[in-house]
N, C-alpha and C. Protein backbone atom coordinates (compact mmCIF):
# COMPACT_ATOMS: atom_id res chain seq x y z
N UNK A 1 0.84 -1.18 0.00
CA UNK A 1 0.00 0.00 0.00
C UNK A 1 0.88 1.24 0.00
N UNK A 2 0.70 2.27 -0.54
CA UNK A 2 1.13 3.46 -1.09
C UNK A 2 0.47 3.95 0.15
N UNK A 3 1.61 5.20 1.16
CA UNK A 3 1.26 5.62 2.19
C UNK A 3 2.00 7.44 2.31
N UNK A 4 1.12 8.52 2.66
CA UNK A 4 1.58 9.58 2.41
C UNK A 4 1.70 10.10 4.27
N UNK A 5 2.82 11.13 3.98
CA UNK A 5 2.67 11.49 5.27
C UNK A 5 3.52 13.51 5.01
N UNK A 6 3.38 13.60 6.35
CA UNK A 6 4.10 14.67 6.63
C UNK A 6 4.86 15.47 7.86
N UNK A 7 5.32 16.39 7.95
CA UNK A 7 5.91 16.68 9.60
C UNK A 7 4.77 17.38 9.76
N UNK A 8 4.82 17.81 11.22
CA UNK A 8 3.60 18.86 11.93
C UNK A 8 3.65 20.07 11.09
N UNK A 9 4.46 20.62 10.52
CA UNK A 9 4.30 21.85 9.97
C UNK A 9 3.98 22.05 8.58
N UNK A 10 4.11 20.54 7.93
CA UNK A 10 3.51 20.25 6.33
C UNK A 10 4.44 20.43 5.77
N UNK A 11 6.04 21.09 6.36
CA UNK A 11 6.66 21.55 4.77
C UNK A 11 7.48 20.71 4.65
N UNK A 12 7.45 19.12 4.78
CA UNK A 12 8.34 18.03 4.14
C UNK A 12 7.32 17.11 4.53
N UNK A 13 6.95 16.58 3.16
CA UNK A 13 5.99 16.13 2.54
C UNK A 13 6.42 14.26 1.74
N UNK A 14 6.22 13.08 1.84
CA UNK A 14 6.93 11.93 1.93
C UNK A 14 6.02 10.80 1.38
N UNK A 15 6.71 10.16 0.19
CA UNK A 15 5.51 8.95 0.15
C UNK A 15 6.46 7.48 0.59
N UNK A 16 5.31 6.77 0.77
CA UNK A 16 6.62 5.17 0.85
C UNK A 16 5.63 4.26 0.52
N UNK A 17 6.05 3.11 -0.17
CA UNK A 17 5.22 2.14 -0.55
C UNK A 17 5.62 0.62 0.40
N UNK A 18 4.79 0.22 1.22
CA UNK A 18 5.11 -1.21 2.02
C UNK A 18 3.48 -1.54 2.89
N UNK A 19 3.94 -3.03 3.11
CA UNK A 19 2.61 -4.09 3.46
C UNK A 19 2.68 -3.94 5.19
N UNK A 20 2.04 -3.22 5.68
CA UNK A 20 2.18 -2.63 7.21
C UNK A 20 2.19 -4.25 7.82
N UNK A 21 2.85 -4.65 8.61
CA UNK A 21 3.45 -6.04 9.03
C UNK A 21 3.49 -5.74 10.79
N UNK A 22 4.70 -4.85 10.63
CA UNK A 22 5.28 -4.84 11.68
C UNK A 22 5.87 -3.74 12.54
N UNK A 23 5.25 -2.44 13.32
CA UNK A 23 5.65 -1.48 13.65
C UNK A 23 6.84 -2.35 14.98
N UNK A 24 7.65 -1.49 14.98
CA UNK A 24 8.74 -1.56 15.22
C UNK A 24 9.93 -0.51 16.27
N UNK A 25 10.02 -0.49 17.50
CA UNK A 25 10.80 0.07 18.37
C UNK A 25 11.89 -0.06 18.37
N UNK A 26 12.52 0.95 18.20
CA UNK A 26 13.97 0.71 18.56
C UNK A 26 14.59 0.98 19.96
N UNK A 27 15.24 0.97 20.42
CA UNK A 27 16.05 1.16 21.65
C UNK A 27 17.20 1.85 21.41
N UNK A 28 17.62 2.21 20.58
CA UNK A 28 19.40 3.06 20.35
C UNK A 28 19.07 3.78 21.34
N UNK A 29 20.62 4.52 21.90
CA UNK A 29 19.64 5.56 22.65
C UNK A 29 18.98 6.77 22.10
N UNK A 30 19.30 6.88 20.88
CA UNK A 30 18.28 8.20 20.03
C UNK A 30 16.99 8.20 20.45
N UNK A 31 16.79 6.96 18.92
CA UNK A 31 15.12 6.53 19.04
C UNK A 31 14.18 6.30 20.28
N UNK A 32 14.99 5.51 21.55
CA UNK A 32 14.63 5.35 22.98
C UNK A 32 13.90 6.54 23.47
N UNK A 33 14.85 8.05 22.96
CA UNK A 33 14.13 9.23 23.83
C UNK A 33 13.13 9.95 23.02
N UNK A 34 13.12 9.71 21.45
CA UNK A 34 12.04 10.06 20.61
C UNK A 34 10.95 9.47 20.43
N UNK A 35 11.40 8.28 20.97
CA UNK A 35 10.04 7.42 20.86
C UNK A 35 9.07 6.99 19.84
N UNK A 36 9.81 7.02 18.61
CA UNK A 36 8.94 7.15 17.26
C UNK A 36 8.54 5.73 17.01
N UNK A 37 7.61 5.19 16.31
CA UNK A 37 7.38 3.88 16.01
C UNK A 37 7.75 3.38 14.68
N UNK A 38 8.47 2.99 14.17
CA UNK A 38 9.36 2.92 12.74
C UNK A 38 8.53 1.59 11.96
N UNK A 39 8.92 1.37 10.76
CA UNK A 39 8.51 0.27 9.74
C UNK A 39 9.90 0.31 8.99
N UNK A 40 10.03 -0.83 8.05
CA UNK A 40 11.52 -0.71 7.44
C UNK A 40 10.42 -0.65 6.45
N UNK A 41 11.26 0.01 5.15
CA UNK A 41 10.44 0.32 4.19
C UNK A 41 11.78 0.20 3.09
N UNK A 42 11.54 -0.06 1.49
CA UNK A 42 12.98 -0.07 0.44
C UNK A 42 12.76 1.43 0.27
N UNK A 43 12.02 2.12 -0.06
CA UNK A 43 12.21 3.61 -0.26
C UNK A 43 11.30 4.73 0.23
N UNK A 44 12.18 5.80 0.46
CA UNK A 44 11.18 6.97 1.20
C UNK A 44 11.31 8.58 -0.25
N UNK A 45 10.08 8.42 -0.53
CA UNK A 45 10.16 9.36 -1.58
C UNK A 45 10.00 10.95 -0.95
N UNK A 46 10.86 11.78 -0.91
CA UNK A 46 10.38 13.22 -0.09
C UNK A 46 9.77 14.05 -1.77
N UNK A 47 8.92 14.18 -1.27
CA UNK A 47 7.91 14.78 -2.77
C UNK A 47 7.87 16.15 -2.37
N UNK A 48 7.95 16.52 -1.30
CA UNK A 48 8.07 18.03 -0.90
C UNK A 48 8.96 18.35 -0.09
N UNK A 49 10.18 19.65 0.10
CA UNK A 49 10.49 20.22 1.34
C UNK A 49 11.92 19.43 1.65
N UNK A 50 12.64 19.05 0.34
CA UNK A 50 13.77 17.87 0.37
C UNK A 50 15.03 18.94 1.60
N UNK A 51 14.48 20.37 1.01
CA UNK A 51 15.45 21.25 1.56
C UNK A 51 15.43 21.55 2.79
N UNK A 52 14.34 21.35 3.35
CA UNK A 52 13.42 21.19 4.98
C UNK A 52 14.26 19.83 5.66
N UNK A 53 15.18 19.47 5.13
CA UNK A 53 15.06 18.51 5.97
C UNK A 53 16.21 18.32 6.71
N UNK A 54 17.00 18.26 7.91
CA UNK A 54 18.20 17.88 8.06
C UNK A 54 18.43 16.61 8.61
N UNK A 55 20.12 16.47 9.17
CA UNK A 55 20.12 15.30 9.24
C UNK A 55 21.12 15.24 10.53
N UNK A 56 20.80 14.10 11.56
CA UNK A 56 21.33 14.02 12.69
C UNK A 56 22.08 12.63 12.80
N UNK A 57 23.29 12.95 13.23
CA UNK A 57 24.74 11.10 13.07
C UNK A 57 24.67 11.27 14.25
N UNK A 58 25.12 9.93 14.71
CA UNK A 58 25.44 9.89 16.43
C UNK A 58 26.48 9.25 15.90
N UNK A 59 27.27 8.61 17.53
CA UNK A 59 28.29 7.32 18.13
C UNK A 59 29.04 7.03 16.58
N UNK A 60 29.09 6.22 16.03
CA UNK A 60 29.65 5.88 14.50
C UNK A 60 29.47 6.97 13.05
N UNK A 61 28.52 7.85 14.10
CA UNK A 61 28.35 8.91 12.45
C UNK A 61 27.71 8.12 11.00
N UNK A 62 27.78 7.10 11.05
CA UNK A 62 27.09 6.35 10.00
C UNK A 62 25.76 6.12 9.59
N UNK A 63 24.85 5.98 10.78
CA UNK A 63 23.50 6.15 10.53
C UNK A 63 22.63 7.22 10.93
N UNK A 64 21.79 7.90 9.82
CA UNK A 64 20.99 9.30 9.27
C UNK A 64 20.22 9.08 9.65
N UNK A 65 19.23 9.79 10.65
CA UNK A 65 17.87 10.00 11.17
C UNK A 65 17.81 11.70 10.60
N UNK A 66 16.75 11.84 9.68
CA UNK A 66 16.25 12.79 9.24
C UNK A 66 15.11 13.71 10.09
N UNK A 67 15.18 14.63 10.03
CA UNK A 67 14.06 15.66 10.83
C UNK A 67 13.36 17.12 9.87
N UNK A 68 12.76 17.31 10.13
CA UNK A 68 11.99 18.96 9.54
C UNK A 68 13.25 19.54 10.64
N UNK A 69 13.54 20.74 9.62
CA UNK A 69 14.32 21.76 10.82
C UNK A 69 13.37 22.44 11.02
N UNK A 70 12.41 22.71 10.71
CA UNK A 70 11.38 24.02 11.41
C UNK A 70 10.50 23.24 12.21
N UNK A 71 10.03 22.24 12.16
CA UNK A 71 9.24 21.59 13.57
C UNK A 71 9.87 20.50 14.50
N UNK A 72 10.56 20.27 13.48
CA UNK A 72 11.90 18.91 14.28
C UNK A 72 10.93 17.69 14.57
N UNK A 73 9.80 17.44 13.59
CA UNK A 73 9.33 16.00 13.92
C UNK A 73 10.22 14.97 12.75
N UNK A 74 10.73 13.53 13.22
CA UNK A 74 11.48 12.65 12.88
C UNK A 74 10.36 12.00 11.59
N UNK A 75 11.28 12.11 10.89
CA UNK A 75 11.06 11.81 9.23
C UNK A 75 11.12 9.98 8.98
N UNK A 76 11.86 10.04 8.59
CA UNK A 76 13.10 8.39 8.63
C UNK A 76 14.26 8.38 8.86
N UNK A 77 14.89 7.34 9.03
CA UNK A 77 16.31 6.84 9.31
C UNK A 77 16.91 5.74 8.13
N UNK A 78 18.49 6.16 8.14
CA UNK A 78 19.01 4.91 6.95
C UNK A 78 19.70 4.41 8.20
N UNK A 79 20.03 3.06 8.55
CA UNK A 79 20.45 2.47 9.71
C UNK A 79 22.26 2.55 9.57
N UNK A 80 23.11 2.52 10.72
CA UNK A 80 24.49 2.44 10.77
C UNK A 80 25.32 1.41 9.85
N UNK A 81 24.66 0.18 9.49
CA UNK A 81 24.93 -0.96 9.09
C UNK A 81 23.70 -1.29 8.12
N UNK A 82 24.44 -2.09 6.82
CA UNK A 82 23.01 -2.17 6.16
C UNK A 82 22.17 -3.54 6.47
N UNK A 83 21.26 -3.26 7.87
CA UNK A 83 20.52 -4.13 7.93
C UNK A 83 18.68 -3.99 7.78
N UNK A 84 18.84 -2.74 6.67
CA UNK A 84 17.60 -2.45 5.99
C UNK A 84 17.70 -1.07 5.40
N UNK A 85 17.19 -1.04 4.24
CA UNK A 85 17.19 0.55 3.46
C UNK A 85 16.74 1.45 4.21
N UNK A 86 16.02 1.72 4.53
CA UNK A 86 15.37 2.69 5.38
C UNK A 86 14.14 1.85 6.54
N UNK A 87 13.95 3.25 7.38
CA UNK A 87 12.91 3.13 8.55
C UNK A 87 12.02 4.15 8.44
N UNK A 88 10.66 4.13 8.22
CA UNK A 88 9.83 5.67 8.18
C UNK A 88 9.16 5.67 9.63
N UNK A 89 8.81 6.66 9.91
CA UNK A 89 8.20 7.29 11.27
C UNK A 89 6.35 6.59 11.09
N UNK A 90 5.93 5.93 11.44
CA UNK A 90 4.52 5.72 11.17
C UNK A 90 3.79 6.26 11.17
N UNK A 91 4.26 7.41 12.36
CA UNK A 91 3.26 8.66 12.93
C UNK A 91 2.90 9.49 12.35
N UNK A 92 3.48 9.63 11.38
CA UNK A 92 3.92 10.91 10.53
C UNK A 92 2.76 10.53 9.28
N UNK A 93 2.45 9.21 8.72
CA UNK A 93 1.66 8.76 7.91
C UNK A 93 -0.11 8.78 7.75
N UNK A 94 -0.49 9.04 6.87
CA UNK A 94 -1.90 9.08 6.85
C UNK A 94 -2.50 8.25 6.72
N UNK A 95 -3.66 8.10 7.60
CA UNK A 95 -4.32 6.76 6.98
C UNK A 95 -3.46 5.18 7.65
N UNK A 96 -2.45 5.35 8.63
CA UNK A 96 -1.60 3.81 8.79
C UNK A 96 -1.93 3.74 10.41
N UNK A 97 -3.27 2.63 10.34
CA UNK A 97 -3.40 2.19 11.05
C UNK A 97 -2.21 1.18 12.09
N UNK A 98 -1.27 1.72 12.52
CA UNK A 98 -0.38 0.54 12.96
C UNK A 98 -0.49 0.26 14.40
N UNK A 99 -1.39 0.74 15.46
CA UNK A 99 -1.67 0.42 16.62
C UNK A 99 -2.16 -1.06 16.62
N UNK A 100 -3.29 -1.39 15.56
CA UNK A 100 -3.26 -2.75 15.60
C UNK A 100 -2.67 -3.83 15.58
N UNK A 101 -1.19 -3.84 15.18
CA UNK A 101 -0.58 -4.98 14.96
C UNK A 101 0.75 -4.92 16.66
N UNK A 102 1.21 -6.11 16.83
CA UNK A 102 1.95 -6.23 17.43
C UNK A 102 3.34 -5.40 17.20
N UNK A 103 3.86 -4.85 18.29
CA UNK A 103 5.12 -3.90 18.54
C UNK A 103 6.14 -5.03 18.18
N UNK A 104 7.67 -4.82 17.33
CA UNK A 104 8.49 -5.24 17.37
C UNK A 104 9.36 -4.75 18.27
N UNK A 105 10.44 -5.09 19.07
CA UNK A 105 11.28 -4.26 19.46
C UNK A 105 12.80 -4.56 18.78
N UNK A 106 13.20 -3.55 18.64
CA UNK A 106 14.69 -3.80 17.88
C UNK A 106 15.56 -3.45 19.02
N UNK A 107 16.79 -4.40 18.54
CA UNK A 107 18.17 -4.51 19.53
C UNK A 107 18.75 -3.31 18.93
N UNK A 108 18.63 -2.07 19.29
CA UNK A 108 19.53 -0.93 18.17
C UNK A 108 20.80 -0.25 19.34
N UNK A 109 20.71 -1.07 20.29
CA UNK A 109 21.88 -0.55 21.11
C UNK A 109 23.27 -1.52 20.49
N UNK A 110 22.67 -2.38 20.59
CA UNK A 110 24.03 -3.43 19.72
C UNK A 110 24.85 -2.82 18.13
N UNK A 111 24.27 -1.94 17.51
CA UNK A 111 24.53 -1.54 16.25
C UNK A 111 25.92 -0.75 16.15
């Protein structure tokens, strides 16, 4: 399913195409204090606001968690290691029911 979303302030604007399965927690300590609920997804299309967007490295500098700089709500992530193309924010999506399905939790302190 083809899924649209956006930050609180509208001006980065995102499509992604995937079969909602498995929302997904991470634990790094990033994600731990943002608390976002992620999906791995193969691609995150930014259709609006590419310039809206920055980008935050931790510990290894290797893996990109994206944000709106004007509202600072969390976009997606490309992980440290390639153990998936990307992660999108669920929250951020319209229409994605993902409360219904069971929480994954990810080991993202090990990464």
């Amino acid at each position: 399913m083809e899924y649209h979303g956006s930050c609180h302030c509208g001006k980065v604007k995102v499509t992604c195409e995937f079969e909602l399965k498995q929302p997904t927690m991470c634990n790094c300590s990033y994600c731990a204090k943002r608390n976002a609920m992620l999906h791995i997804v193969d691609k995150v299309t930014v259709k609006e606001g590419q310039d809206n967007l920055t980008c935050y490295r931790f510990n290894t500098m290797r893996g990109a968690h994206y944000f709106c700089k004007h509202c600072g709500i969390f976009v997606y992530s490309t992980p440290p290691v390639p153990v998936y193309p990307f992660a999108i924010n669920l929250c951020i999506l319209e229409k994605c029911n993902w409360q219904k399905f069971p929480i994954r939790y990810f080991e993202g302190k090990s990464l």
